[in-house]
PDB file of N, CA and C in Angstrom:
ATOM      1  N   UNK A   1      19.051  10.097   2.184  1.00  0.00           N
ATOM      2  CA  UNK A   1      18.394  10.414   0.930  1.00  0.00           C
ATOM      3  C   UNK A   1      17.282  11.419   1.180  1.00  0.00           C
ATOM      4  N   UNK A   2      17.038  12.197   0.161  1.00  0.00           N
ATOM      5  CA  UNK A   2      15.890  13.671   0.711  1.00  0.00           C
ATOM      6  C   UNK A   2      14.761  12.761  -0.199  1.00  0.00           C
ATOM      7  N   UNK A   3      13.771  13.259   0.335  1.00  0.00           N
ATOM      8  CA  UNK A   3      12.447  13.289   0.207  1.00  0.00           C
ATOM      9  C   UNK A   3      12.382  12.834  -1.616  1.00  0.00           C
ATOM     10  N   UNK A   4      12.775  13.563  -2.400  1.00  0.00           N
ATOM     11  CA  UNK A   4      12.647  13.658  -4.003  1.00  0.00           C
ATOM     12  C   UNK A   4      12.809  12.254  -4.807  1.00  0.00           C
ATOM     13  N   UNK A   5      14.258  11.994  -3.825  1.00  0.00           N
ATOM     14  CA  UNK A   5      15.479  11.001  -4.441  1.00  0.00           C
ATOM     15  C   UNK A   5      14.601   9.947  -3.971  1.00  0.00           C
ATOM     16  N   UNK A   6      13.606   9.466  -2.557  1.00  0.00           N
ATOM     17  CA  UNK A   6      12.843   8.401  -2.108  1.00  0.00           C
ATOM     18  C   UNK A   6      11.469   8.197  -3.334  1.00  0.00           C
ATOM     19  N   UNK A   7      11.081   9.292  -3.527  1.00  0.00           N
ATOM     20  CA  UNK A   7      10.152   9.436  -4.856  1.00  0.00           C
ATOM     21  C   UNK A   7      10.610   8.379  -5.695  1.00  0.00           C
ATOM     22  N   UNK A   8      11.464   9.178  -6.416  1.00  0.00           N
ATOM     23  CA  UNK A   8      11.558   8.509  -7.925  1.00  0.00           C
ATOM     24  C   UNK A   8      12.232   6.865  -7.832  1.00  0.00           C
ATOM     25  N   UNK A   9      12.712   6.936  -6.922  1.00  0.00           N
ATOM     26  CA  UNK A   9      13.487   5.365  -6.806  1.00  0.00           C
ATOM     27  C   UNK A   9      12.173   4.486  -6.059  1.00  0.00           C
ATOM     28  N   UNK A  10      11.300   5.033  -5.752  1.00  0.00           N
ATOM     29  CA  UNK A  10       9.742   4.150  -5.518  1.00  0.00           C
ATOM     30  C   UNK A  10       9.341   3.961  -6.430  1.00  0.00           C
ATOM     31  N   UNK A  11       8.864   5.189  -7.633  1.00  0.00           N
ATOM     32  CA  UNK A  11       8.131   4.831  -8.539  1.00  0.00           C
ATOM     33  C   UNK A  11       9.016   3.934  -9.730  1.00  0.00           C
ATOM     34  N   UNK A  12      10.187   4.199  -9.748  1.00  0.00           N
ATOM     35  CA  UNK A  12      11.280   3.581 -10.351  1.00  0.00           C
ATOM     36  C   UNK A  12      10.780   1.611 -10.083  1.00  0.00           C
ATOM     37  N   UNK A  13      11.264   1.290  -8.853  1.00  0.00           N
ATOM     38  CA  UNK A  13      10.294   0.345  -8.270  1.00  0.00           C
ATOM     39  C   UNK A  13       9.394  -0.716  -8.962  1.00  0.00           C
ATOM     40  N   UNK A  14       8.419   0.483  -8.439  1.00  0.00           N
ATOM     41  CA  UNK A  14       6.868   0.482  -8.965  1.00  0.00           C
ATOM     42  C   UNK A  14       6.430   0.091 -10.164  1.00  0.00           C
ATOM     43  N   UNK A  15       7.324   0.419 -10.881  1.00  0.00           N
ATOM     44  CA  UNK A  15       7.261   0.019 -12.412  1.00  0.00           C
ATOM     45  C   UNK A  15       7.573  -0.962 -13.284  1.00  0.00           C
ATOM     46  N   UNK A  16       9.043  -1.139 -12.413  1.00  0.00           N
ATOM     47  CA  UNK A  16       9.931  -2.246 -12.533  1.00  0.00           C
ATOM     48  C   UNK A  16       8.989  -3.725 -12.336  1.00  0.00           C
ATOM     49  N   UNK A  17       8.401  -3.581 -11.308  1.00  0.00           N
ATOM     50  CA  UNK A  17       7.754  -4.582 -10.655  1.00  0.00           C
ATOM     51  C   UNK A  17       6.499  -4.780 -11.234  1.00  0.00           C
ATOM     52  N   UNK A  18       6.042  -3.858 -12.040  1.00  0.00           N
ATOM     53  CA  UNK A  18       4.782  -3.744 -12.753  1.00  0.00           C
ATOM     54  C   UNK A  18       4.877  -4.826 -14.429  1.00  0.00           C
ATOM     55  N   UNK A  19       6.189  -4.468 -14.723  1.00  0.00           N
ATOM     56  CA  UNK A  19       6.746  -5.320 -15.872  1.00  0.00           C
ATOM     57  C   UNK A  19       6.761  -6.485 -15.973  1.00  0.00           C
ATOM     58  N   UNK A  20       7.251  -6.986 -14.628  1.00  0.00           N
ATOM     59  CA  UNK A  20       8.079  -8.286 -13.984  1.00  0.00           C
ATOM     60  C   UNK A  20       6.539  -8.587 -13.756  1.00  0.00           C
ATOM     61  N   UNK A  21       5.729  -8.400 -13.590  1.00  0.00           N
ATOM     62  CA  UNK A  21       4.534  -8.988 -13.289  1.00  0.00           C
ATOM     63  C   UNK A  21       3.657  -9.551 -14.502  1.00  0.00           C
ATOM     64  N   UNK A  22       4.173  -9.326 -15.780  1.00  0.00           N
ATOM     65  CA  UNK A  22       3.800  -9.321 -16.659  1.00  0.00           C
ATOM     66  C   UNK A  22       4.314 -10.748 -17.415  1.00  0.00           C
ATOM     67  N   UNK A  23       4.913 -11.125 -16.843  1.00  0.00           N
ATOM     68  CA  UNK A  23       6.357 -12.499 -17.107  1.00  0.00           C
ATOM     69  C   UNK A  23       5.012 -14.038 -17.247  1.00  0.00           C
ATOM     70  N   UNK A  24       5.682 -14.929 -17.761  1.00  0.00           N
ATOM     71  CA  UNK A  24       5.021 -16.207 -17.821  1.00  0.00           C
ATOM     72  C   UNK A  24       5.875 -16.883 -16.711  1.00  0.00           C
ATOM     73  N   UNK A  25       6.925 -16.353 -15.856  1.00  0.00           N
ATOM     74  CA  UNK A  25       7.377 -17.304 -14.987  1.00  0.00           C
ATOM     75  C   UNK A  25       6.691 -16.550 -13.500  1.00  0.00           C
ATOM     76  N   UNK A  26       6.377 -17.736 -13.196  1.00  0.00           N
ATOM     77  CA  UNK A  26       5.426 -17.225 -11.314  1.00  0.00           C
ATOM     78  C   UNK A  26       6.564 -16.778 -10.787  1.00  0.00           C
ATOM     79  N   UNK A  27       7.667 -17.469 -10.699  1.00  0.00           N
ATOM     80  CA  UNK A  27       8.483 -16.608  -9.705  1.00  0.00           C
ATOM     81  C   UNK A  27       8.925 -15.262  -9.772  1.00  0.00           C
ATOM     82  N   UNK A  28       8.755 -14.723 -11.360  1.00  0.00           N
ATOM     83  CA  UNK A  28       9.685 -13.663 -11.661  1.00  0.00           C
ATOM     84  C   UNK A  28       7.830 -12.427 -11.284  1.00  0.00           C
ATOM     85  N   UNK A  29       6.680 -13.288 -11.967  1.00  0.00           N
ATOM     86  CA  UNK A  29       5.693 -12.567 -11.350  1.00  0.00           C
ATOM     87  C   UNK A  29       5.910 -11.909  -9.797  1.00  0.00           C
ATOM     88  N   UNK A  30       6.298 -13.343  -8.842  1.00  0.00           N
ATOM     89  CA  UNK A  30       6.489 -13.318  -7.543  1.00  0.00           C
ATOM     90  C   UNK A  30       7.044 -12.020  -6.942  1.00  0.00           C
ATOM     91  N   UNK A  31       8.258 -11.727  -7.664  1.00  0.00           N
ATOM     92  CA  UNK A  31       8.978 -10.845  -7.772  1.00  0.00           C
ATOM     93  C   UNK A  31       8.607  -9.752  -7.828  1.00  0.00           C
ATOM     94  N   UNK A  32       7.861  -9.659  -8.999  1.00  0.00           N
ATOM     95  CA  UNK A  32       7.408  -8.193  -9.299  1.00  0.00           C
ATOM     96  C   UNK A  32       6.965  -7.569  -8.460  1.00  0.00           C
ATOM     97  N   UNK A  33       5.342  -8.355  -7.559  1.00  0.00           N
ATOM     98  CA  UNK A  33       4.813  -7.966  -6.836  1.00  0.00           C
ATOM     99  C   UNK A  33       5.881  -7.398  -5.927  1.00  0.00           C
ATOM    100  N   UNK A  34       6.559  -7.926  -5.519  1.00  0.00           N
ATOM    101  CA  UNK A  34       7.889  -7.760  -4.153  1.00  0.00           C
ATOM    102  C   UNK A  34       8.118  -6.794  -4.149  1.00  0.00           C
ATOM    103  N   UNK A  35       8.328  -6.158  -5.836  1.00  0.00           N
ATOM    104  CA  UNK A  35       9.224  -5.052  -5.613  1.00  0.00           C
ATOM    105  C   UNK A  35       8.366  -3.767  -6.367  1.00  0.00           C
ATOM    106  N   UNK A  36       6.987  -4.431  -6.504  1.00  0.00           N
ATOM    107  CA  UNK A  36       6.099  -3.120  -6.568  1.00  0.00           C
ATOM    108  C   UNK A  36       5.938  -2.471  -5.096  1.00  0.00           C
ATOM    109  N   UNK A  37       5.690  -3.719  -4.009  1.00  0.00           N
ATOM    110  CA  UNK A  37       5.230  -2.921  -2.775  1.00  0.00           C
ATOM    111  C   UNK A  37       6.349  -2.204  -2.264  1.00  0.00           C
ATOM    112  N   UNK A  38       7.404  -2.623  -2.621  1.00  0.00           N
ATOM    113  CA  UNK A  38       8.738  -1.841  -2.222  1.00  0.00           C
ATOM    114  C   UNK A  38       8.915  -0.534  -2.401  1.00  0.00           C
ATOM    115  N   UNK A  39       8.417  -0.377  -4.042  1.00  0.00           N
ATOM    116  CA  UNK A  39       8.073   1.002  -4.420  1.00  0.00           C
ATOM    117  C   UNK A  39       7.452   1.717  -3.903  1.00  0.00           C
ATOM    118  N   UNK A  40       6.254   1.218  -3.503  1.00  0.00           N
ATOM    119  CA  UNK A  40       5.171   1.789  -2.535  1.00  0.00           C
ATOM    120  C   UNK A  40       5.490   1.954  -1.516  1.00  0.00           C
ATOM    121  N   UNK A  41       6.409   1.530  -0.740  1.00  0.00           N
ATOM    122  CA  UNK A  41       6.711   1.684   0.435  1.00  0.00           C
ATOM    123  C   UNK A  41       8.244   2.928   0.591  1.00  0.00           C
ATOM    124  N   UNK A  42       8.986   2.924  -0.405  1.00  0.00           N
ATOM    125  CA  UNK A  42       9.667   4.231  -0.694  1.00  0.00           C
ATOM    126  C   UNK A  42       9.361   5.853  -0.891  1.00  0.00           C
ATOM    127  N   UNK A  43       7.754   5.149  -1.462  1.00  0.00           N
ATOM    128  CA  UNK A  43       7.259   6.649  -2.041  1.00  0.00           C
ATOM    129  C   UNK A  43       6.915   7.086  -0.478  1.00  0.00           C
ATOM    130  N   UNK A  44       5.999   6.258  -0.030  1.00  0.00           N
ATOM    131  CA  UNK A  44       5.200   6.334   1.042  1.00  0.00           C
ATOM    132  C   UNK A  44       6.548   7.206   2.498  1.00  0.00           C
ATOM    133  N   UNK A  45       7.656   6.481   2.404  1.00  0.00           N
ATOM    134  CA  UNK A  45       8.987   6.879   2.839  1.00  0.00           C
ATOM    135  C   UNK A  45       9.345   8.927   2.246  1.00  0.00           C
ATOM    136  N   UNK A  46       9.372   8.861   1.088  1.00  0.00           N
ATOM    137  CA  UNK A  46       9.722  10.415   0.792  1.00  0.00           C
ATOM    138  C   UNK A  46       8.657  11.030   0.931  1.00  0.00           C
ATOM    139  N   UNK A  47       7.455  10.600   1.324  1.00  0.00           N
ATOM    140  CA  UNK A  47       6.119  11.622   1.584  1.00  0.00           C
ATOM    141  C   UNK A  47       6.466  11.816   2.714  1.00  0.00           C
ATOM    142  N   UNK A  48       6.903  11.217   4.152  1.00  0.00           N
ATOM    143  CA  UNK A  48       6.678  11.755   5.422  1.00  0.00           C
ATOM    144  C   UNK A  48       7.884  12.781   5.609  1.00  0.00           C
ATOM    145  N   UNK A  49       8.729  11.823   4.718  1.00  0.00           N
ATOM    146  CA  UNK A  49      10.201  12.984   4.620  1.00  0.00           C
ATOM    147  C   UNK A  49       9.705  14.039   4.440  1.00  0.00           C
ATOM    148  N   UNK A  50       8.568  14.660   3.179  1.00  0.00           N
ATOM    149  CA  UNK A  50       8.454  15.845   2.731  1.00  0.00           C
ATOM    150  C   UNK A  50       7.777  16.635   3.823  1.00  0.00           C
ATOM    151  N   UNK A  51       7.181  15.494   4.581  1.00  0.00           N
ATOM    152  CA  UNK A  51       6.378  16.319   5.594  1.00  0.00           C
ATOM    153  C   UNK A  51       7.108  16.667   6.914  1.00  0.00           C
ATOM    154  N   UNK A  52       8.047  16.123   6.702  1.00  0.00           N
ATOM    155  CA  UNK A  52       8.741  16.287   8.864  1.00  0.00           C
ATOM    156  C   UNK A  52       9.799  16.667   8.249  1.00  0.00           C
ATOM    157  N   UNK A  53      10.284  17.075   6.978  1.00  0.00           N
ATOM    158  CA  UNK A  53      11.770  17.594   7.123  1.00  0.00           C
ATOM    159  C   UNK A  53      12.609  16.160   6.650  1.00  0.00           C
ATOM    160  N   UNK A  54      13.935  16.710   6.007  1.00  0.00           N
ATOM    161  CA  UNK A  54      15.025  15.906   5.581  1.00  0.00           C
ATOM    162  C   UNK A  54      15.814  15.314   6.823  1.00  0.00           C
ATOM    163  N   UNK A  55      15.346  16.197   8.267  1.00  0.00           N
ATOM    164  CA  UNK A  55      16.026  15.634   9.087  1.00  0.00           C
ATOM    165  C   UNK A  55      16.040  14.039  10.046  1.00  0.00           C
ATOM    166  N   UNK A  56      15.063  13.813   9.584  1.00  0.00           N
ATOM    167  CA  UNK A  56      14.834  12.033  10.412  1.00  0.00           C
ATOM    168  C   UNK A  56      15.609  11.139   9.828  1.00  0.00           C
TER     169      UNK A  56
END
């Protein structure tokens, strides 16, 4: 995946998980969080991409 495509499927994520956090059930809260840091951790993924190249 290039650098762009790691972007938007983080913040994609990010958001998702931002919703889900919003829930009256703890677990689905639980969740959210899970898959906010996930996001964060994708974006964080297509930033080094952008920086070292598509090749790693």
């Amino acid at each position: 995946m290039g650098e762009l495509t790691d972007k938007i499927k983080g913040n994609a994520n990010e958001a998702a998980g931002k919703v889900k956090q919003q829930s009256n059930d703890p677990e689905t809260r639980a969740d959210g969080r899970a898959q906010e840091a996930e996001g964060k951790g994708q974006q964080l993924k297509g930033e080094v991409k952008g920086k070292l190249g598509d090749d790693i």
